[in-house]
Structure formats: structure tokens, C-alpha cells
Protein backbone atom coordinates (compact mmCIF):
# COMPACT_ATOMS: atom_id res chain seq x y z
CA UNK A 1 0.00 0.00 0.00
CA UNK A 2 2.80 2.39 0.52
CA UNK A 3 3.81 1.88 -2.63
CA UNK A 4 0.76 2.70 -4.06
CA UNK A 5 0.40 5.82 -2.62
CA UNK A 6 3.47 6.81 -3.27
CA UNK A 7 2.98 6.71 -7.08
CA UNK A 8 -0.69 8.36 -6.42
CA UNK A 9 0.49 11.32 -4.07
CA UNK A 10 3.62 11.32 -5.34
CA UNK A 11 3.32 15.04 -7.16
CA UNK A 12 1.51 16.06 -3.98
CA UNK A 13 4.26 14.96 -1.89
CA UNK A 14 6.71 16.53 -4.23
CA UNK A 15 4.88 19.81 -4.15
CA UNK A 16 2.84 20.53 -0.54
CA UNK A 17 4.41 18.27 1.97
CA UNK A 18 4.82 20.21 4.77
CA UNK A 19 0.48 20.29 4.21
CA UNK A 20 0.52 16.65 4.70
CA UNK A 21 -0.15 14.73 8.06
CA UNK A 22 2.88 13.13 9.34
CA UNK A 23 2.27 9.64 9.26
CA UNK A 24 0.97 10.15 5.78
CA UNK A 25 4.67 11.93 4.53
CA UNK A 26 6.65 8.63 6.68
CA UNK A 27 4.20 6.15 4.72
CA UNK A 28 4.44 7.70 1.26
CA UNK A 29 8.35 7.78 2.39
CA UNK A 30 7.97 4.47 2.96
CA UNK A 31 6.78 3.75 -0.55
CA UNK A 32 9.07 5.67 -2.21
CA UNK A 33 12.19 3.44 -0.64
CA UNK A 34 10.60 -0.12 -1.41
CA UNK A 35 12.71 -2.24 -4.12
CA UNK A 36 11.01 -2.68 -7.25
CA UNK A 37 11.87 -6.90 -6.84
CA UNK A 38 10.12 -7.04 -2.87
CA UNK A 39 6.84 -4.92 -4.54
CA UNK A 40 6.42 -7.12 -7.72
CA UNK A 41 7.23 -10.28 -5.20
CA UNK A 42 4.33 -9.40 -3.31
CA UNK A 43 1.97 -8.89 -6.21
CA UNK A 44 2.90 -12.26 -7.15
CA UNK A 45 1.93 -13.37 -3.64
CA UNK A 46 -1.34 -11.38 -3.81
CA UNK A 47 -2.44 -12.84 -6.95
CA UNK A 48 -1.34 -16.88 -5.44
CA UNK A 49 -3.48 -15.83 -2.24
CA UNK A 50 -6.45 -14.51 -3.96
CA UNK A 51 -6.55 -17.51 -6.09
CA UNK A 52 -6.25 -19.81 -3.10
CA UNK A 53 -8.95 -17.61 -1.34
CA UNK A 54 -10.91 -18.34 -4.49
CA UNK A 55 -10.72 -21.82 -4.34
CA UNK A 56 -11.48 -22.12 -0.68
CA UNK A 57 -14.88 -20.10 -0.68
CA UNK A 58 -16.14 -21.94 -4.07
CA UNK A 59 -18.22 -24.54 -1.87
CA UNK A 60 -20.16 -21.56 -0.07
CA UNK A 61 -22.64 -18.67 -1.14
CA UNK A 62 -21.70 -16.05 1.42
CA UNK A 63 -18.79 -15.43 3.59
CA UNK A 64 -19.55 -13.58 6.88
CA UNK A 65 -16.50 -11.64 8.25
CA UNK A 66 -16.01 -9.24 11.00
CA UNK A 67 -16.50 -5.45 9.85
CA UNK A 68 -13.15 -4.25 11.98
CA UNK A 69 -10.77 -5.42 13.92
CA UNK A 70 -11.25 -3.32 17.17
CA UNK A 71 -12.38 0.04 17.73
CA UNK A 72 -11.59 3.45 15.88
CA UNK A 73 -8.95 5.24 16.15
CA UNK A 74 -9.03 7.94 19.07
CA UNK A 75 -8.13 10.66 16.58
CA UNK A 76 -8.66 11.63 12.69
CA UNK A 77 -4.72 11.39 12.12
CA UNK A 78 -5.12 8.26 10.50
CA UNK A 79 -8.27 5.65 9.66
CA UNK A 80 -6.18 2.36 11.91
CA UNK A 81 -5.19 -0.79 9.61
């Protein structure tokens, strides 16, 4: 995901950081560091788990899952995980 949003904010970054929170600037940071082999190794992995995932819920209709993992975060600095 950090990768990600370094490509999507990257001009924003580039041009109004100081404007951005600053766990946002560390994570697009973050992004901008990651080796190009470790991100396409983990889209690999993605695409392996979703087909596995796949698989696993063909027998069923619905899947019922838990909306969050705990509560919400305290402040509007950042949305949790």
C-alpha cells in the first residue's frame, strides 16, 4: 500500500508536503524506498493468495466476516489498519 500511494500522491508529496499529516509523509516515504523486486514479489503473492482464497470459498454462497478489527482510532490522524 505504501507503494501505491506513493505513485498516487507522489506530485503532492513533491509539491505541498509540509500540508501533509505526518504519518501520511513517513508512509508515502515508505513507498518511495521499497525495491522494485520485494513490490512485484508481493503482487505475485497477492495474486497466489487470492486464487487460493478463491478456491477455498467456491463450496459456499456467502462469507460472513467481521467489519473491523477493534475500535476506531481515538483521533482523525489516520483511519487504523
Amino acid at each position: 500500500m505504501a507503494v501505491e500511494s506513493a505513485f498516487n500522491l507522489g506530485e503532492l508529496f513533491a509539491k505541498k508536503a509540509p500540508l501533509l499529516s505526518p504519518i501520511l509523509r513517513d508512509f508515502i516515504t515508505e513507498g518511495r524506498s521499497a525495491a522494485a523486486v520485494a513490490y512485484l514479489q508481493a503482487l505475485r503473492l497477492r495474486m497466489q493468495l487470492r486464487g487460493e482464497l478463491e478456491r477455498f470459498l467456491m463450496p459456499f454462497d456467502a462469507a460472513v466476516t467481521l467489519p473491523a478489527t477493534g475500535e476506531a482510532p481515538a483521533s482523525l490522524e489516520q483511519t487504523g489498519s
